[in-house]
Protein backbone atom coordinates (compact mmCIF):
# COMPACT_ATOMS: atom_id res chain seq x y z
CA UNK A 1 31.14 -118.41 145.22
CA UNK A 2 34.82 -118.93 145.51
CA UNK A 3 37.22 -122.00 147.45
CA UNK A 4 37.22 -119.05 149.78
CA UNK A 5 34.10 -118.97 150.69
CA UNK A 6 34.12 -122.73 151.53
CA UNK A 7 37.39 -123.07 153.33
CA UNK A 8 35.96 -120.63 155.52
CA UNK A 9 32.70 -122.50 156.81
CA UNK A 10 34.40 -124.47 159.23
CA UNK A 11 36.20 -121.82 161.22
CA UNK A 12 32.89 -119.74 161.58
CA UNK A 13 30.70 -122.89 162.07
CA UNK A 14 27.72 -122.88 162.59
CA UNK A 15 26.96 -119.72 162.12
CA UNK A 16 28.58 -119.38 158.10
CA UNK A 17 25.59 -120.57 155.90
CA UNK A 18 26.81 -120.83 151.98
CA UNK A 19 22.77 -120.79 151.34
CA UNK A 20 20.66 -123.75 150.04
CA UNK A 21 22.34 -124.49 146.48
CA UNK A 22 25.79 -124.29 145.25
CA UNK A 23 27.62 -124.89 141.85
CA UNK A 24 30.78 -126.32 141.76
CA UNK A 25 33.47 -125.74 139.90
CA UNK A 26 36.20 -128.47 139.26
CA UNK A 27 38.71 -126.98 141.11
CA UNK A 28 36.47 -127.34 144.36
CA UNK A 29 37.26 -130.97 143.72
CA UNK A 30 40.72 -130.65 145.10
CA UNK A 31 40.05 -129.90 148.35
CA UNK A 32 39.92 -132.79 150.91
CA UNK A 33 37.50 -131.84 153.01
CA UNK A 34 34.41 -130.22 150.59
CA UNK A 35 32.34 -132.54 151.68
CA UNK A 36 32.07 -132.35 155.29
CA UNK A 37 32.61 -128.96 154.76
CA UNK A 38 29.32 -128.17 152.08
CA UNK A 39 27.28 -130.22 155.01
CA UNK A 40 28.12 -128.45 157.28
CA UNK A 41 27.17 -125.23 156.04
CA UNK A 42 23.58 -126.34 155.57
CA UNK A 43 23.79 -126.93 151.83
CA UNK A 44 20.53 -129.07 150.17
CA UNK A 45 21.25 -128.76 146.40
CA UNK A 46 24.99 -129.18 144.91
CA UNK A 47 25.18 -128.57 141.08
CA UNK A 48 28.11 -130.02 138.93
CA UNK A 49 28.78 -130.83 135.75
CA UNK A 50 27.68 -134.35 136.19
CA UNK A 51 25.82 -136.95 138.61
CA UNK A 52 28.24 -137.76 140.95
CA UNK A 53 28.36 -138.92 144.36
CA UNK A 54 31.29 -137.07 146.50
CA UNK A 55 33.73 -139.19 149.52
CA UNK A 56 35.76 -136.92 151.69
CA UNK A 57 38.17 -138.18 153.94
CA UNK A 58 36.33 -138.15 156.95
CA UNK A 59 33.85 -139.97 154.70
CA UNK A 60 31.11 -137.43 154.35
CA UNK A 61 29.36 -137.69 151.46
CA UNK A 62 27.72 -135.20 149.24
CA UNK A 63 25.77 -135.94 145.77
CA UNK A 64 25.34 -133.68 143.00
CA UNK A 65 23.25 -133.09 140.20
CA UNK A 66 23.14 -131.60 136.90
CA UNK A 67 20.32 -130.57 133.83
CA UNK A 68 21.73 -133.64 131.95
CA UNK A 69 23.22 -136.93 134.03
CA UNK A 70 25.70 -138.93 133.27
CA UNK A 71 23.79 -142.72 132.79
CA UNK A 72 25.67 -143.68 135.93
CA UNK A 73 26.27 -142.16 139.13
CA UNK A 74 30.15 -141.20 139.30
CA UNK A 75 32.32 -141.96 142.41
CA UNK A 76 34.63 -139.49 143.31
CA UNK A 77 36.99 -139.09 146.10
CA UNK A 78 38.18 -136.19 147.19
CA UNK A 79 41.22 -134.79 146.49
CA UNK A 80 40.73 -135.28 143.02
CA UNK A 81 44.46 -133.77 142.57
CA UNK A 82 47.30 -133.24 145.32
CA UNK A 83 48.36 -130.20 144.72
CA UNK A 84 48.72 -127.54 147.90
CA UNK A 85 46.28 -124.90 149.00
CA UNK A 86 48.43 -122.66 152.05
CA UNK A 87 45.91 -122.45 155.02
CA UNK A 88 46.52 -121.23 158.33
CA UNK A 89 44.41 -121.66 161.40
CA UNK A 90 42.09 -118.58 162.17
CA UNK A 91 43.45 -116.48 165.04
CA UNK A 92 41.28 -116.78 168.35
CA UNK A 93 39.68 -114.03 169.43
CA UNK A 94 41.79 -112.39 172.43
CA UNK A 95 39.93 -110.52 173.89
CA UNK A 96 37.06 -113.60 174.44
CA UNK A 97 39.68 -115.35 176.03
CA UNK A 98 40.67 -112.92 178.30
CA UNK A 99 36.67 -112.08 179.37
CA UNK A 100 37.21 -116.12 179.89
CA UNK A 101 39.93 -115.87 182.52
CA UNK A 102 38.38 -113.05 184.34
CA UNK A 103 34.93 -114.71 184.61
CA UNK A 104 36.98 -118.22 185.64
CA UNK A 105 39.41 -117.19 188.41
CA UNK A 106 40.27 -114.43 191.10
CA UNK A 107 42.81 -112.00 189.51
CA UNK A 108 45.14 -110.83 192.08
CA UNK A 109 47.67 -107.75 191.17
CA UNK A 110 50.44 -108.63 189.22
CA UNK A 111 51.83 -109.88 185.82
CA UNK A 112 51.08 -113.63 184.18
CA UNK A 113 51.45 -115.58 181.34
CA UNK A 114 48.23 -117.08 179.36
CA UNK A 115 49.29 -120.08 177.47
CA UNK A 116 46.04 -120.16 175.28
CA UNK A 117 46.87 -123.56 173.77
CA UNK A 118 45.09 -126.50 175.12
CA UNK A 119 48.44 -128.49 175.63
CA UNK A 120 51.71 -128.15 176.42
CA UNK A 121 54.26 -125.00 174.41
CA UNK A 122 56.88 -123.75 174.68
CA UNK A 123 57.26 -119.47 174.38
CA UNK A 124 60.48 -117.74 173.24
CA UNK A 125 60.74 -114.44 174.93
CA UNK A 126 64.17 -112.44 174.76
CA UNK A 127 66.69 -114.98 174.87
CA UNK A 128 64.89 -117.35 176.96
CA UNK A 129 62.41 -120.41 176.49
CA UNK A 130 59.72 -120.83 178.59
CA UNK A 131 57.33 -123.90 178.87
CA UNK A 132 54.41 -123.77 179.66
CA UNK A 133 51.51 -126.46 180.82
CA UNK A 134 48.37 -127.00 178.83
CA UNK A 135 46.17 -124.14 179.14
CA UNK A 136 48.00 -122.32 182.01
CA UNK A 137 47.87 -118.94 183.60
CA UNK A 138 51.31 -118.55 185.24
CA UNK A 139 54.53 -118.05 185.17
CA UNK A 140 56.05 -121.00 183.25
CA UNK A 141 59.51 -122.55 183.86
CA UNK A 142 62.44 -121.36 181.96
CA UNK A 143 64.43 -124.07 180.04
CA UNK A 144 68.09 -124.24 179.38
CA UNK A 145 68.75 -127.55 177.39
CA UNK A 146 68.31 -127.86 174.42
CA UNK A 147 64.74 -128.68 172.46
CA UNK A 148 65.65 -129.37 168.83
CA UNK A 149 63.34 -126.04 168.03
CA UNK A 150 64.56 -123.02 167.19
CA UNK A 151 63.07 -119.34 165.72
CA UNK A 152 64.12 -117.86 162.31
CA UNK A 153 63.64 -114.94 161.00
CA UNK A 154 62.14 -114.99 157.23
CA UNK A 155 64.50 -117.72 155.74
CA UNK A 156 66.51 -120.65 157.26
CA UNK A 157 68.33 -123.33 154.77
CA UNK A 158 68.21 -126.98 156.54
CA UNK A 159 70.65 -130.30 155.70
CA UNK A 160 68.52 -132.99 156.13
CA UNK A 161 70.02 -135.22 153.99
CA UNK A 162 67.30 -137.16 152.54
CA UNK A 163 67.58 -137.82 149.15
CA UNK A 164 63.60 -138.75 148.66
CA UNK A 165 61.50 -137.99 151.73
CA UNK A 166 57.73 -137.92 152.26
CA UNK A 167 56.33 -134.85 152.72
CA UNK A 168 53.23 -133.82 155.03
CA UNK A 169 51.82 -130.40 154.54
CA UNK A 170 48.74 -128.63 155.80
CA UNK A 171 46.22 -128.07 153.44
CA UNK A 172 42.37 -126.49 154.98
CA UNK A 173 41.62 -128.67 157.61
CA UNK A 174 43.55 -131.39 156.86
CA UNK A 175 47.13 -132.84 156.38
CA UNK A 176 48.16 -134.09 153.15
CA UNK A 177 50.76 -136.89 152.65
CA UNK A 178 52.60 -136.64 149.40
CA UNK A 179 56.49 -137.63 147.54
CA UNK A 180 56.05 -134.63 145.89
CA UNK A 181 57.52 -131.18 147.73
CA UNK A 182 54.40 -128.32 147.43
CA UNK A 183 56.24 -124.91 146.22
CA UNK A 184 53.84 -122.98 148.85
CA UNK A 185 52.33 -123.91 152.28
CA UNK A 186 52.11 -122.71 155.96
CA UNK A 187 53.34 -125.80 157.35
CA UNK A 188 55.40 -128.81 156.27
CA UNK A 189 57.21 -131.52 157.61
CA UNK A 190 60.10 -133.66 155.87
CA UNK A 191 60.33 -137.32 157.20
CA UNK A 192 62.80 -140.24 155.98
CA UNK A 193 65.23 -141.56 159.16
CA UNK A 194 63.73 -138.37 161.29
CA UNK A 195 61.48 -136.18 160.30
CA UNK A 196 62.06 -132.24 159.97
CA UNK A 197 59.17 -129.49 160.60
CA UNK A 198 58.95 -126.00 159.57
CA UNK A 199 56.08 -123.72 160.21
CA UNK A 200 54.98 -120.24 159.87
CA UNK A 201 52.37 -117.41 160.10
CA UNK A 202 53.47 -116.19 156.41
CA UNK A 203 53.49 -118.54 153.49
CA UNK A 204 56.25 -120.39 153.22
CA UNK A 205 58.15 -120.75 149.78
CA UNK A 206 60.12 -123.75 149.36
CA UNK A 207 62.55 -125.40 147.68
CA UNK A 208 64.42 -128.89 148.10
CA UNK A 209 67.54 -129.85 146.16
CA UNK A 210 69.99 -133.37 147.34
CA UNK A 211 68.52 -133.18 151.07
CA UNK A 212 68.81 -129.17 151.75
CA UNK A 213 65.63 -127.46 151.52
CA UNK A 214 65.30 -124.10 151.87
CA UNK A 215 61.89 -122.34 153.38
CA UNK A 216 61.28 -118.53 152.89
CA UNK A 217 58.76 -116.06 154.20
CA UNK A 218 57.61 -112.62 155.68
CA UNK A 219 57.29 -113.30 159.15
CA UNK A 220 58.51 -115.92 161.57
CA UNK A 221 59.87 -119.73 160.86
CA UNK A 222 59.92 -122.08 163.43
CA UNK A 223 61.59 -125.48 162.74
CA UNK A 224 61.70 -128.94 164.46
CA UNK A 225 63.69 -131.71 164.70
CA UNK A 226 61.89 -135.09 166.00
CA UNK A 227 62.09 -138.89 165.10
CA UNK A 228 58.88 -138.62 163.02
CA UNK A 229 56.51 -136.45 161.38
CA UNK A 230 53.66 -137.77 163.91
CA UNK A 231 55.89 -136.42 167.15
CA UNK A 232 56.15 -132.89 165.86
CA UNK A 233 52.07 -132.68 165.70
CA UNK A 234 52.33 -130.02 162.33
CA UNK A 235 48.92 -129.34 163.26
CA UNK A 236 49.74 -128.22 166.69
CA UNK A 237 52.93 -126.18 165.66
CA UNK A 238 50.77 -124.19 163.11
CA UNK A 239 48.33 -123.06 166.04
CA UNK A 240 50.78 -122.37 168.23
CA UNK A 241 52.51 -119.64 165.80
CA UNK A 242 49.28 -118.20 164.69
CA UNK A 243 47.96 -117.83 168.70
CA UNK A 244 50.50 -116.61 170.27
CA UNK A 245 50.71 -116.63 174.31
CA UNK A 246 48.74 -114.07 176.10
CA UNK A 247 50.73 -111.40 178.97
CA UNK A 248 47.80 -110.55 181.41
CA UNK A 249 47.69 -107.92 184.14
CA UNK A 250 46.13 -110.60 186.13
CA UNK A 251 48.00 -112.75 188.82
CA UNK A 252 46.08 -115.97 189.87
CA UNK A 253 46.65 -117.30 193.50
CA UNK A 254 48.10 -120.17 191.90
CA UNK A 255 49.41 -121.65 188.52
CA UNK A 256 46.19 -123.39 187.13
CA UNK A 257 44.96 -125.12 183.57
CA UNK A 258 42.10 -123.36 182.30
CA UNK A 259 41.42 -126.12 179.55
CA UNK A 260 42.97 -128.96 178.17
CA UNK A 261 42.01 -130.75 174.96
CA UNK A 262 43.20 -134.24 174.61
CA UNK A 263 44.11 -136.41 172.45
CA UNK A 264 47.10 -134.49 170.57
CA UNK A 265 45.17 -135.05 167.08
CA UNK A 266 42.00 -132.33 168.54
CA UNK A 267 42.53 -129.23 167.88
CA UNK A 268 40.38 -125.85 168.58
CA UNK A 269 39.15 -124.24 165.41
CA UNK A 270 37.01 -121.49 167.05
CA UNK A 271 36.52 -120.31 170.88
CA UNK A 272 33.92 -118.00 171.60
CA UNK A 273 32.77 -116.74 175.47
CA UNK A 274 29.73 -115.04 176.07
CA UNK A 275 30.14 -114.20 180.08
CA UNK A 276 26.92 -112.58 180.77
CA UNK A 277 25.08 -116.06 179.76
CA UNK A 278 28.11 -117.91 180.86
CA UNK A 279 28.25 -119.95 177.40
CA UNK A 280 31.20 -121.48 175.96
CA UNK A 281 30.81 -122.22 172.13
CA UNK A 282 34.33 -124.18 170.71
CA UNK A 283 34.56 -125.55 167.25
CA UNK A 284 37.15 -128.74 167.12
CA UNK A 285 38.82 -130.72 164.62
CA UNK A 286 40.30 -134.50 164.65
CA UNK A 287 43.59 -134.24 162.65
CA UNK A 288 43.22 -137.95 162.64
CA UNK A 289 42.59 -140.98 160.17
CA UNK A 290 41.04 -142.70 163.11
CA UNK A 291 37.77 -141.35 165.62
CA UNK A 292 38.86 -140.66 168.72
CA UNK A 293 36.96 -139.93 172.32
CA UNK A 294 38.20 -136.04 172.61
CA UNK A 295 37.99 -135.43 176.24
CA UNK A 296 37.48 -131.43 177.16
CA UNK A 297 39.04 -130.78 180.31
CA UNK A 298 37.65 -127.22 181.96
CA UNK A 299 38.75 -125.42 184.89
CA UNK A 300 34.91 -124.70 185.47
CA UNK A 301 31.52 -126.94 186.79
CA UNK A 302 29.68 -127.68 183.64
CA UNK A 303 26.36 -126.95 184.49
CA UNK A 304 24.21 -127.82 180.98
CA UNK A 305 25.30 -129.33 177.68
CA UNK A 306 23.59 -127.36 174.86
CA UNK A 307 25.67 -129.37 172.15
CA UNK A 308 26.40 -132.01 170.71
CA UNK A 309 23.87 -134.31 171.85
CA UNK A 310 25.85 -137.33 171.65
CA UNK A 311 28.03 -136.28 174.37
CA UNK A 312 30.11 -139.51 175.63
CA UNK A 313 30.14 -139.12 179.27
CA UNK A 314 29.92 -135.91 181.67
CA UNK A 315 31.57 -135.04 184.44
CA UNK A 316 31.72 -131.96 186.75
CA UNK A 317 34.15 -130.56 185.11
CA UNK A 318 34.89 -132.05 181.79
CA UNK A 319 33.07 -134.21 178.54
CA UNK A 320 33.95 -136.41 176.42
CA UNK A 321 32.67 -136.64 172.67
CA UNK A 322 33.03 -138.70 169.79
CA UNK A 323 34.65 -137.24 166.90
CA UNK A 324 35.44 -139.31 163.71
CA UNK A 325 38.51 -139.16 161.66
CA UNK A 326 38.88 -135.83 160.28
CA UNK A 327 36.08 -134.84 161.79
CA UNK A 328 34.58 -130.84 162.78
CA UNK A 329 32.33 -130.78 165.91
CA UNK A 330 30.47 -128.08 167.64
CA UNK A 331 30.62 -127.90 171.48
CA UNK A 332 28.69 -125.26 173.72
CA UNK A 333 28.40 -125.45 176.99
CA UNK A 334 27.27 -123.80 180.14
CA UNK A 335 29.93 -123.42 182.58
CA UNK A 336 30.75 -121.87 185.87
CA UNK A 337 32.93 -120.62 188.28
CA UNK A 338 34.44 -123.17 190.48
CA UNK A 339 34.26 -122.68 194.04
CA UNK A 340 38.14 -121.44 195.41
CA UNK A 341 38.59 -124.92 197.27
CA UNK A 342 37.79 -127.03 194.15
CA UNK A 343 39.65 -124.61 191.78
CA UNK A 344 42.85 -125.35 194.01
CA UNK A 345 42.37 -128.80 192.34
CA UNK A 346 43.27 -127.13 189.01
CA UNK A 347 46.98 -125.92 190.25
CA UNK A 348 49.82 -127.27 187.95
């Protein structure tokens, strides 16, 4: 078993199983979340070099154990070192999203947009911006001033002028806070008096000399200018670069929401539609120090809640669940169609 292996458990939770025991190896020990993650995955035995018992961020705890202990039990927190490992979000499955639209509202002929983020975005097409609501299938509304966000092509060379800034990158499910700049990442933001943000679906390499660093990669760069680090929501910019906006050949009667997720810190990890049982499975993440109520908003009757159990509170058409800091929850649902008077309700 590789880091691999573990970083993936998460995005194909819970049906990735790493199998009753696993050995670590030291290196394991850098990554933030490999506790919540190893539970997740159904682990029973973990095997390390010595007795230990393991804190993650989102303090889940695993404890190990080895053919000769240590006298006493060792306390470790994860990371053990803060160094970067470049993750990117998984791409969602189009075409379940699509199968999700379909089975949700009336398609009438024509042409619409699909923002398949569960919050606001904004979509560069041509030489036009385009933002678009939370979840919508639509046509947007073009924008002419100006955003602070821009495109780039493979490289772009940016004068902060901080001198010593803190730096905030994305490592696997989680965002790492460090005064040291990582040489390779997905996703980083620079923060002193403002705070600068530069994603991308390629690996970034970077480099930052007297306040100008400079990000290259093999695909697209987008870069943000806010007051702080928390505004830009790094987590949010990374999904929205790796899931690009869907064109459909279907026109609804109306602009509408599918879903919303709120608050900004939950993100989707995993959406998965199965429209002849009418079950939607979603996998979602806190990018939070502190637990939240994450309140699913759907453009659908909920008609049974299959998971988690703890649900908050239920409504017709949305629930609300309590995720802790940092934390990875399964949802599945059963859902259906709304009738056409109630969907109205959905128009943005």
């Amino acid at each position: 078993m590789n880091i691999d292996d573990i970083i993936k458990v998460a995005s194909e939770y819970p049906y990735k199983n790493l199998g009753d025991n696993v050995k670590l190896e030291d290196q394991f020990l850098n990554l933030e979340q490999l506790p919540q993650l190893l539970n997740i995955s159904g682990v029973k035995n973990v095997i390390w070099k010595y007795k230990a018992k393991i804190i993650g961020p989102d303090l889940s705890i695993i404890k190990t154990a080895t053919e000769k202990e240590n006298d006493t039990e060792l306390l470790i927190r994860t990371p053990v070192n803060k160094i970067s490992i470049p993750w990117i979000f998984n791409k969602i499955n189009q075409k379940v999203l699509r199968k999700l639209v379909e089975y949700l509202i009336p398609c009438k002929e024509g042409t619409s947009l699909f923002n398949i983020s569960a919050w606001e975005r904004y979509y560069f097409r041509d030489n036009s911006i385009i933002e678009l609501k939370e979840g919508e299938v639509g046509d947007g509304r073009s924008l002419k001033d100006n955003i602070n966000m821009k495109i780039e092509d493979k490289a772009t060379v940016i004068d902060t002028g901080f001198f010593n800034p803190q730096f905030s990158y994305i490592n696997p499910y989680y965002i790492q806070i460090s005064d040291k700049l990582p040489e390779n990442t997905y996703g980083i933001s620079i923060e002193l008096d403002g705070a600068f943000s530069i994603v991308s679906d390629s690996i970034l390499t970077l480099d930052f000399k007297l306040g100008k660093i400079k990000a290259e990669s093999n695909g697209k760069i987008l870069v943000i200018k806010t007051k702080t680090t928390a505004e830009a929501k790094l987590h949010r910019l990374l999904w929205d670069i790796t899931n690009n906006v869907i064109e459909l050949d279907c026109k609804p009667p109306f602009p509408l929401s599918i879903y919303r997720i709120e608050p900004s810190s939950v993100i989707p990890l995993y959406i998965n539609f199965n429209e002849k049982m009418g079950i939607l499975d979603m996998i979602i993440e806190n990018f939070s120090e502190k637990p939240v109520i994450a309140t699913l908003y759907l453009a659908s009757r909920i008609s049974k809640i299959i998971e988690p159990k703890n649900i908050s509170s239920l409504e017709y058409d949305r629930i609300r669940v309590p995720i802790r800091r940092w934390g990875i929850l399964h949802i599945s649902l059963e859902i259906k169609r709304l009738p056409d008077l109630l969907l109205k309700r959905k128009a943005i």
